[in-house]
Protein backbone atom coordinates (compact mmCIF):
# COMPACT_ATOMS: atom_id res chain seq x y z
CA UNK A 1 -0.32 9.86 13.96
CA UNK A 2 0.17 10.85 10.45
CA UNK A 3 -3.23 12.64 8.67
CA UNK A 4 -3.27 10.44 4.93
CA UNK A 5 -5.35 13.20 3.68
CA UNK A 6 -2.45 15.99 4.61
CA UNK A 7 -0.20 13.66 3.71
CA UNK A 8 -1.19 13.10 0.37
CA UNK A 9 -2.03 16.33 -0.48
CA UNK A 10 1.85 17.58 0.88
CA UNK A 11 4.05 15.38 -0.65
CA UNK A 12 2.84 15.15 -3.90
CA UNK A 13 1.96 11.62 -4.08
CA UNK A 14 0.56 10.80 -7.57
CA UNK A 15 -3.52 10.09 -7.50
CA UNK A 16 -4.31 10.79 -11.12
CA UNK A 17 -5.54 8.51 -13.08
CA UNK A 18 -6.30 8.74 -16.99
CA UNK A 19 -9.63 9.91 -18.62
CA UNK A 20 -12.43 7.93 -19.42
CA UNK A 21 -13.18 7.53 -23.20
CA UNK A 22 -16.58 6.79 -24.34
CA UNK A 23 -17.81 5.37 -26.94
CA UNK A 24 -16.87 1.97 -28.07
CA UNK A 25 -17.94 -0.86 -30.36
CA UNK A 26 -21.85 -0.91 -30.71
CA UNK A 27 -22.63 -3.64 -27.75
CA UNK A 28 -19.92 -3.24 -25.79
CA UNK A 29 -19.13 -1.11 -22.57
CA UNK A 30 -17.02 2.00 -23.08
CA UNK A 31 -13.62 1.77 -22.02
CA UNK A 32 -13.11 2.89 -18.08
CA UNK A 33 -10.18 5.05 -16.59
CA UNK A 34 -7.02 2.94 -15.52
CA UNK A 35 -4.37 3.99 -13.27
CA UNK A 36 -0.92 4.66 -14.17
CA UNK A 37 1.95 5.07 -12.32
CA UNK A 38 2.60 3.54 -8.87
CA UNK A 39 0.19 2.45 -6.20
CA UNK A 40 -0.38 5.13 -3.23
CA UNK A 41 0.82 2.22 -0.58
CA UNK A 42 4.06 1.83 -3.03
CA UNK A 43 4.10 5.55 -2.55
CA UNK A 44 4.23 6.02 0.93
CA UNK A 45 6.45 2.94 1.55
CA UNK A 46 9.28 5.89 -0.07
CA UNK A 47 8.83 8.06 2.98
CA UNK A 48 9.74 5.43 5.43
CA UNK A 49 13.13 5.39 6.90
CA UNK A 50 14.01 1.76 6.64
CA UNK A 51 17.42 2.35 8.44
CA UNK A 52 15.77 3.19 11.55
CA UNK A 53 13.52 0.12 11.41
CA UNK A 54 16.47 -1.79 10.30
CA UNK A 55 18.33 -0.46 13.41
CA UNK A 56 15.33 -1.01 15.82
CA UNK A 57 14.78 -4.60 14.61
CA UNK A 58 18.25 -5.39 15.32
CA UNK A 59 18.27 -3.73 18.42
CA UNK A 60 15.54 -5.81 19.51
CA UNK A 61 16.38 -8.71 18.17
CA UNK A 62 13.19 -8.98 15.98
CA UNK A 63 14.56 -11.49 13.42
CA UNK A 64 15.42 -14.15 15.81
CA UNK A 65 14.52 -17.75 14.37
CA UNK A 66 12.18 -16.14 11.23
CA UNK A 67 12.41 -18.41 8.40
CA UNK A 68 9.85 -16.98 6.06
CA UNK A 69 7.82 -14.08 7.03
CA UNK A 70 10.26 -11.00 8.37
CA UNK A 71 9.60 -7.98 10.37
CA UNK A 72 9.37 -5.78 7.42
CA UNK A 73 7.08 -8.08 5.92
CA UNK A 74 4.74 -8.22 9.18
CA UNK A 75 5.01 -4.40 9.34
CA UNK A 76 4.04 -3.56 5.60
CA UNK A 77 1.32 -6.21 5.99
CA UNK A 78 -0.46 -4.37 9.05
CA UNK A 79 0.30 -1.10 7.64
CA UNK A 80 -2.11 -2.09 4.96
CA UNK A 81 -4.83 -3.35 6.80
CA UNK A 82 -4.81 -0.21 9.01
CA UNK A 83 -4.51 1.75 5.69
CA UNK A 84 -7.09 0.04 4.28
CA UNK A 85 -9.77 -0.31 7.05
CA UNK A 86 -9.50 -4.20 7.74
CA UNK A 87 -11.43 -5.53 10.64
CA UNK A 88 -10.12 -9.51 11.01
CA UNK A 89 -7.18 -11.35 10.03
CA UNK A 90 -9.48 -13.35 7.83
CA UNK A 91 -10.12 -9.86 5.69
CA UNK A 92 -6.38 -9.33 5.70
CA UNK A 93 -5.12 -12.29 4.47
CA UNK A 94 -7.69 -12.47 1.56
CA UNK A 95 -6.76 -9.17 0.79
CA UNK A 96 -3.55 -9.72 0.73
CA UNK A 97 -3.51 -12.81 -1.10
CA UNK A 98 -5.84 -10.76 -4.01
């Protein structure tokens, strides 16, 4: 099982985010901080070797009679919700969908 705190923290995956800057127009709310640069999920979907899960699919013949939703799909999908915490399919899919 791979620690996401360790993880983060060793390869260098990019968390920052840039400053806040107050002030503003008189009646309206000071601008908030907005993150650039990739997602961390987009981010850790570098360090997966998708030869091997290529290789294992076909091994396995994972693909047989998909039409729409493939194996790499289904696999970035539930690596998500376990990233993420999600308890039901219900809280995946709107998740998801968002």
């Amino acid at each position: 099982m791979i620690c996401l705190s360790n993880l983060v923290f060793e390869s260098g995956l990019d968390l920052n985010v840039v400053e806040c800057q107050t002030g503003g127009f008189r009646g309206f709310p000071p601008k908030t901080a907005m993150h650039q640069g990739k997602l961390v999920f987009a981010q850790l979907k570098l360090y997966l070797p998708l030869s091997t899960f290529r290789r294992c699919v076909a091994d396995h013949n994972g693909e047989h009679k998909v039409k729409d939703f493939s194996c790499l799909d289904q696999f970035f999908a539930m690596a998500f919700a376990q990233l993420t915490y999600r308890e039901s399919l219900r809280d995946i899919e709107v998740n998801l969908r968002a």
